[in-house]
Protein backbone atom coordinates (compact mmCIF):
# COMPACT_ATOMS: atom_id res chain seq x y z
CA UNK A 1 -37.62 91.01 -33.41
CA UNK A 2 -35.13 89.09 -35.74
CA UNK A 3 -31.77 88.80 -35.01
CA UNK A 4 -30.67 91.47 -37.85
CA UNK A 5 -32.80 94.08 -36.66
CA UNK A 6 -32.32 93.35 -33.06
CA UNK A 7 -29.04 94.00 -33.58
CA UNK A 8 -28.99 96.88 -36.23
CA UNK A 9 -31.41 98.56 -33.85
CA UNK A 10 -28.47 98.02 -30.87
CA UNK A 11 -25.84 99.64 -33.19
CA UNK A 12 -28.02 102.60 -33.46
CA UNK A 13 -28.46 102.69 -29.45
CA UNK A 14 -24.89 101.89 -28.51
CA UNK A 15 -23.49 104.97 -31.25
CA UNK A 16 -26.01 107.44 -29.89
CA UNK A 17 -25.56 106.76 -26.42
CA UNK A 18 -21.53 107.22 -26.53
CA UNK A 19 -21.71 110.99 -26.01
CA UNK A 20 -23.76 111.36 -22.68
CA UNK A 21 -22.21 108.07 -21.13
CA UNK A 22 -18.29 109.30 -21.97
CA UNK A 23 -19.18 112.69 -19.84
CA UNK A 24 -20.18 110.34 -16.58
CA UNK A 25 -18.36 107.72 -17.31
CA UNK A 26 -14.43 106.25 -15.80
CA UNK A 27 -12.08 106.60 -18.40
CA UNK A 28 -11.83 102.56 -17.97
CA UNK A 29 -15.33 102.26 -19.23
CA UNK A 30 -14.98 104.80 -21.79
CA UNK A 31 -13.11 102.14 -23.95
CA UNK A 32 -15.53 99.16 -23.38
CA UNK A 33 -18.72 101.16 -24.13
CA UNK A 34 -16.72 102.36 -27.32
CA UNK A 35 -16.42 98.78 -28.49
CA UNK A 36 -18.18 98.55 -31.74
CA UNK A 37 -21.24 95.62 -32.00
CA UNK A 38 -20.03 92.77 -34.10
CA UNK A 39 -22.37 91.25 -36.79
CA UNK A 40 -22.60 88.29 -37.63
CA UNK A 41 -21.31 86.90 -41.73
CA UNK A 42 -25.38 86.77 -42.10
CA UNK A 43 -26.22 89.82 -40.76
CA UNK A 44 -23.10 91.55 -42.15
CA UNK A 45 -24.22 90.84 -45.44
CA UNK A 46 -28.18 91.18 -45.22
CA UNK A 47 -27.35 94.78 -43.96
CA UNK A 48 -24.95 95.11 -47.11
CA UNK A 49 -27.53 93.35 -49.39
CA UNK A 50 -29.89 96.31 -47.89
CA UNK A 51 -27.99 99.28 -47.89
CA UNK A 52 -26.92 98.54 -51.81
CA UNK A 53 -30.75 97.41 -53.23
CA UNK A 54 -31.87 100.99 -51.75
CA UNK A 55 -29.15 103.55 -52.12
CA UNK A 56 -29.48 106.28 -54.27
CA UNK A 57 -27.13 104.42 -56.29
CA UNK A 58 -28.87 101.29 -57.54
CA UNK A 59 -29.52 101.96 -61.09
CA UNK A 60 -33.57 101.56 -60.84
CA UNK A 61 -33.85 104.72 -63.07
CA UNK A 62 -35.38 106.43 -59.85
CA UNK A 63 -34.54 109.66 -60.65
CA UNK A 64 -36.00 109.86 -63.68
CA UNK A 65 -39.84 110.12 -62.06
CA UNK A 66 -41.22 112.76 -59.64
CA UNK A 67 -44.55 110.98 -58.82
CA UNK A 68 -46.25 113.49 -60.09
CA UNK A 69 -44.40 116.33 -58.05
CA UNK A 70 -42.99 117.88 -61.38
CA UNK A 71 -47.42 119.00 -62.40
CA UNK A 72 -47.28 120.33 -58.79
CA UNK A 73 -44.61 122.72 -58.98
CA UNK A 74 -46.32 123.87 -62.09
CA UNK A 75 -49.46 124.32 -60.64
CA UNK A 76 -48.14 125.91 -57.57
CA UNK A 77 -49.22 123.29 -55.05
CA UNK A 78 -45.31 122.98 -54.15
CA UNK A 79 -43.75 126.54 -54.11
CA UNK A 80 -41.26 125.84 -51.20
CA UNK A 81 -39.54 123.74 -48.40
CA UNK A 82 -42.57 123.73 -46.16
CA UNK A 83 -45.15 122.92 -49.25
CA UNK A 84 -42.79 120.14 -50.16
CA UNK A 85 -43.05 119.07 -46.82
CA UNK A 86 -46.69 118.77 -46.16
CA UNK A 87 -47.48 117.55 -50.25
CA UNK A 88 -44.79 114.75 -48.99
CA UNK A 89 -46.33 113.88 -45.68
CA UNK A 90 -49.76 113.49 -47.20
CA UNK A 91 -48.25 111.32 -50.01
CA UNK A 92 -46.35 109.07 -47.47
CA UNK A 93 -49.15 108.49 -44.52
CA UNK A 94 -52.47 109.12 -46.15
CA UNK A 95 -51.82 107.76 -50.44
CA UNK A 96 -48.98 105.87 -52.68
CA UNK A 97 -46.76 105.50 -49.57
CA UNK A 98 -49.07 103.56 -47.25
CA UNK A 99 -50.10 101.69 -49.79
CA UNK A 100 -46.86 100.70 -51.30
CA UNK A 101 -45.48 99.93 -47.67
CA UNK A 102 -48.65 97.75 -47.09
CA UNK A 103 -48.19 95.89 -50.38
CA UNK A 104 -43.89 95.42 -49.22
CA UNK A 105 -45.28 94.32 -46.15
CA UNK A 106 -47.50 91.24 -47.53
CA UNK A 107 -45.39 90.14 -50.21
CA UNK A 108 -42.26 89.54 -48.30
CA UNK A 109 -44.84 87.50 -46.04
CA UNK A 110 -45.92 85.24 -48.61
CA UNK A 111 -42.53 84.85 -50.17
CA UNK A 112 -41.28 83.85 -46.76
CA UNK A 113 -43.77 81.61 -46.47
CA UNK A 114 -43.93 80.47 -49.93
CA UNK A 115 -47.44 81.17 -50.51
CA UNK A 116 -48.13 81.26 -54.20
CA UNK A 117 -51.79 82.11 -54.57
CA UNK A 118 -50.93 85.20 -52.32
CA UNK A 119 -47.85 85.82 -54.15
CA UNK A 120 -50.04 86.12 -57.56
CA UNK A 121 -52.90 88.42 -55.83
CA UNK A 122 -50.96 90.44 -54.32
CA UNK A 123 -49.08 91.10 -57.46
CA UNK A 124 -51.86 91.67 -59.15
CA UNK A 125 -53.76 93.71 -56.79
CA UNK A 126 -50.62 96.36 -56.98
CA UNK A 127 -50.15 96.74 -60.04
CA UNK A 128 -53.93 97.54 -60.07
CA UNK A 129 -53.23 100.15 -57.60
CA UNK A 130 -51.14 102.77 -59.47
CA UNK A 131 -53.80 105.41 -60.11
CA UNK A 132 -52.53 107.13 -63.72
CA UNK A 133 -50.27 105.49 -66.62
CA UNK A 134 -47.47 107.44 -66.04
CA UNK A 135 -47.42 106.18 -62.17
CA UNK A 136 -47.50 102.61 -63.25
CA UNK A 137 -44.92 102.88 -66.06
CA UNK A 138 -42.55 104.56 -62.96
CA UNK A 139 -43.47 101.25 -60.46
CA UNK A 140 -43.47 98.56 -62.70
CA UNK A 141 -40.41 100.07 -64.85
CA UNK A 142 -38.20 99.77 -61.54
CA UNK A 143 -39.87 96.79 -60.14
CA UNK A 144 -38.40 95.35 -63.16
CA UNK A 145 -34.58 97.16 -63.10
CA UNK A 146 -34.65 96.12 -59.32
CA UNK A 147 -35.42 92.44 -59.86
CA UNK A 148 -33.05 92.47 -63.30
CA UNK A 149 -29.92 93.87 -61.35
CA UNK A 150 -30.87 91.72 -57.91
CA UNK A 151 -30.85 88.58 -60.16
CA UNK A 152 -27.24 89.48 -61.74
CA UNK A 153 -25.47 90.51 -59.17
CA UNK A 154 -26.86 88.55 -56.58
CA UNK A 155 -28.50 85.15 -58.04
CA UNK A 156 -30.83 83.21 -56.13
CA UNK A 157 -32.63 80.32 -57.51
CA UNK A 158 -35.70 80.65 -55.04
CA UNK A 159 -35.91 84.29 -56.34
CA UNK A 160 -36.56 83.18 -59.75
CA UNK A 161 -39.25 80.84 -58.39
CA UNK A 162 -41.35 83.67 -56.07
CA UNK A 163 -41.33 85.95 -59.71
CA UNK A 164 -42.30 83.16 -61.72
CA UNK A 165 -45.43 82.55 -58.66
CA UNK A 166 -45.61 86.25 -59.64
CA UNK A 167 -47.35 85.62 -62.83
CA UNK A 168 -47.43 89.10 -64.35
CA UNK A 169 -45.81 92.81 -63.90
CA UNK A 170 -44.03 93.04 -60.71
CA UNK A 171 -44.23 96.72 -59.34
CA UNK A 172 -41.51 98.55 -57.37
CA UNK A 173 -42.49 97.75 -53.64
CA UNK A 174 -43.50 94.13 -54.77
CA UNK A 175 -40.01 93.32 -55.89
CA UNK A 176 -38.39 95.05 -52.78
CA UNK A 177 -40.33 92.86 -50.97
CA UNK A 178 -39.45 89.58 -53.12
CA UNK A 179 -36.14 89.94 -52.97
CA UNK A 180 -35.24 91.16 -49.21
CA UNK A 181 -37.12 88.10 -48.18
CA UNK A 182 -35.72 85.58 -50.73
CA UNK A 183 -32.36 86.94 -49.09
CA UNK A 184 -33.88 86.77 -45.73
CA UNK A 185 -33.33 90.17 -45.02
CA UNK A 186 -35.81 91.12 -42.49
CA UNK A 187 -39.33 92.88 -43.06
CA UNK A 188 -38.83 96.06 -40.48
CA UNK A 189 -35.36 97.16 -41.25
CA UNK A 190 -36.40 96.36 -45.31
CA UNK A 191 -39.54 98.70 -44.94
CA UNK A 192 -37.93 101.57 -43.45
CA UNK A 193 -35.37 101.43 -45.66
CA UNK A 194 -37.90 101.02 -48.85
CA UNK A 195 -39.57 104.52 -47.43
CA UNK A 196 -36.32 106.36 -47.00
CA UNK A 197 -35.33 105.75 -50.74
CA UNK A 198 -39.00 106.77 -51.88
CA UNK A 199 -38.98 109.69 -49.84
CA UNK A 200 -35.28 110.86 -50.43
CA UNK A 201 -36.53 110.35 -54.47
CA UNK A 202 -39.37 112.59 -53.87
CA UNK A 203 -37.35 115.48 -52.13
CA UNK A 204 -34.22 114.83 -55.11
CA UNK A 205 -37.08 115.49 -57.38
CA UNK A 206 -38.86 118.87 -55.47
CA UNK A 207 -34.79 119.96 -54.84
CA UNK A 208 -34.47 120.22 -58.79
CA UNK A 209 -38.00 121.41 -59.49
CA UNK A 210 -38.68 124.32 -56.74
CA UNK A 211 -35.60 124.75 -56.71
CA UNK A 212 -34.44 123.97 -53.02
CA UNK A 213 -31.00 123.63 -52.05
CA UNK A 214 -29.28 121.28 -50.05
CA UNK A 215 -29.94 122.16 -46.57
CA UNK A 216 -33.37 122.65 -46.85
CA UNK A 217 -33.81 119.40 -48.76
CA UNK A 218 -32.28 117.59 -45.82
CA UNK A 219 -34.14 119.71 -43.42
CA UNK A 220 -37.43 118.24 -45.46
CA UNK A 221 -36.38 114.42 -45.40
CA UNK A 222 -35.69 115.16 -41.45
CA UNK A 223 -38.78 116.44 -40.65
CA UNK A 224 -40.36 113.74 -42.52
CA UNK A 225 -38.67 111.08 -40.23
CA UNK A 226 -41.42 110.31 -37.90
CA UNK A 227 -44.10 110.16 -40.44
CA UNK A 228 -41.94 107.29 -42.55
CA UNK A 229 -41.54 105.46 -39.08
CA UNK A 230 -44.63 105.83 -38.29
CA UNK A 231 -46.30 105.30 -41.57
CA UNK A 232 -43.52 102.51 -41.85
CA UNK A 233 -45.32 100.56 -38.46
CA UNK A 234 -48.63 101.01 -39.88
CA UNK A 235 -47.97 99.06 -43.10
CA UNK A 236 -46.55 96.37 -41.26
CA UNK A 237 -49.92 95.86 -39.14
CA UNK A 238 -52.32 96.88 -41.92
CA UNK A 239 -54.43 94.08 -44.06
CA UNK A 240 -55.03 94.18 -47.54
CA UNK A 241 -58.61 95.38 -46.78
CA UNK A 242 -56.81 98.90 -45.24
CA UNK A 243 -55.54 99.70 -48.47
CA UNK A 244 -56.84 102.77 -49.88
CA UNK A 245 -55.77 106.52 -49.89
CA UNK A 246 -57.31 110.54 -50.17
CA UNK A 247 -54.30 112.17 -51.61
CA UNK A 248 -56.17 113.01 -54.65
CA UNK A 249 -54.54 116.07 -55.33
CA UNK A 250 -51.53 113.79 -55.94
CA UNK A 251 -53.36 111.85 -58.48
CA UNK A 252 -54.96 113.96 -60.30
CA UNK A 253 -50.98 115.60 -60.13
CA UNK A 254 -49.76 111.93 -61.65
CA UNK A 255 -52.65 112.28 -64.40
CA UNK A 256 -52.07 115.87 -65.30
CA UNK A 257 -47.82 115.47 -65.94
CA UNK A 258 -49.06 112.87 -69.16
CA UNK A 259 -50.29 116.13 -71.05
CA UNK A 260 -47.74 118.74 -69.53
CA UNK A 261 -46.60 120.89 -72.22
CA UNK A 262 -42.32 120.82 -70.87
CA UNK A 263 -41.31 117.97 -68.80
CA UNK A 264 -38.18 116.96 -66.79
CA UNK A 265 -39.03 113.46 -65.59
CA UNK A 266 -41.36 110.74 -66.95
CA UNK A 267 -43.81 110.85 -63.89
């Protein structure tokens, strides 16, 4: 494990272990377990660099697409919390999410490694992916915002050369990837990030669409936590030749929204 997520990983122990240790614990010790983990300038700003690219807050235009959640509703394949829930799952683990994690996954290695031919198939081969129009307008539209806005506010001149091995449309998860390894921001803590902004875009869109309020929309992105980490370790062991998905519900959900008669969001 790299030194960043060794030590974001530690941060997360040392904060959730406080609790249990102060009840058993001398009041001496109290204070030294209480002693916060220092990063390093590197890790201190990868972890920034992280935290901005996939807040809620990066203007990507995310909220403007549901993934085709917005036909669902319609249709009444998503009528609640717990429908919301199990359309979600089956989007993350078993369609657009594995795959997307699995294409994240492969790009950052090639950029690391500075693999151009891989760099231009991979690129290519997810794009090729998105199964409807209206689902490749959504990736490629913020694949595009995300590397725009990286490239201002944070410019990197071996950035510019990964896109340009690119050759073509860069999609959503392609440019996550691109730019958290130009950066050197590590793959694990990047892909469970990357899923936590999809997913938390996905339940902003069912919140407004059902309509859910907030406590069950957080009760949704918490019990989809172990799926993302689990679909998040599967992505980062899978080859290209495990790409592939059976949410076609979903799809056919992405194909249907280009021809629905009163729309909210592009996708």
């Amino acid at each position: 494990m790299t030194n960043i997520a060794a030590t974001i990983m530690t941060t997360v122990i040392i904060t959730t272990g406080i609790p249990m240790l102060m009840a058993t614990s001398k009041p001496a010790d109290t204070a030294r377990l209480a002693e916060p983990t220092t990063l390093s300038a590197d890790e201190g700003a990868a972890l920034y660099r992280l935290m901005t690219w996939l807040s809620p807050s990066f203007p990507v235009g995310a909220f403007s697409y549901s993934s085709g959640i917005e036909w669902a509703v319609e249709a009444g394949d998503i009528a609640d919390a717990a429908s919301l829930r199990d359309w979600l799952s089956a989007m993350l683990s078993d369609g657009a999410g594995f795959c997307d994690g699995v294409f994240l996954a492969h790009i950052h290695r090639a950029a690391a490694t500075g693999d151009d031919k891989a760099l231009r198939d991979i690129a290519e081969l997810a794009s090729a992916f998105a199964p409807s129009k209206e689902r490749l307008l959504e990736t490629s539209t913020q694949g595009r915002a995300f590397i725009d806005i990286s490239l201002n506010a944070w410019p990197h001149e071996a950035m510019r050369q990964l896109i340009a091995a690119c050759d073509g449309p860069i999609v959503y998860p392609v440019a996550v990837g691109l730019v958290s390894a130009a950066h050197g921001v590590p793959l694990a803590p990047t892909m469970h990030a990357f899923f936590h902004a999809v997913v938390s875009n996905w339940i902003s869109a069912g919140a407004r669409l059902v309509p859910l309020g907030q406590t069950d929309s957080q009760r949704v992105l918490a019990a989809l936590e172990p799926i993302v980490v689990e679909t998040g370790h599967c992505a980062m062991t899978a080859s290209l030749d495990d790409l592939g998905g059976a949410t076609f519900r979903s799809d056919i959900a992405s194909m249907r929204h280009e021809t629905q008669y009163t729309r909210l969001f592009r996708s």
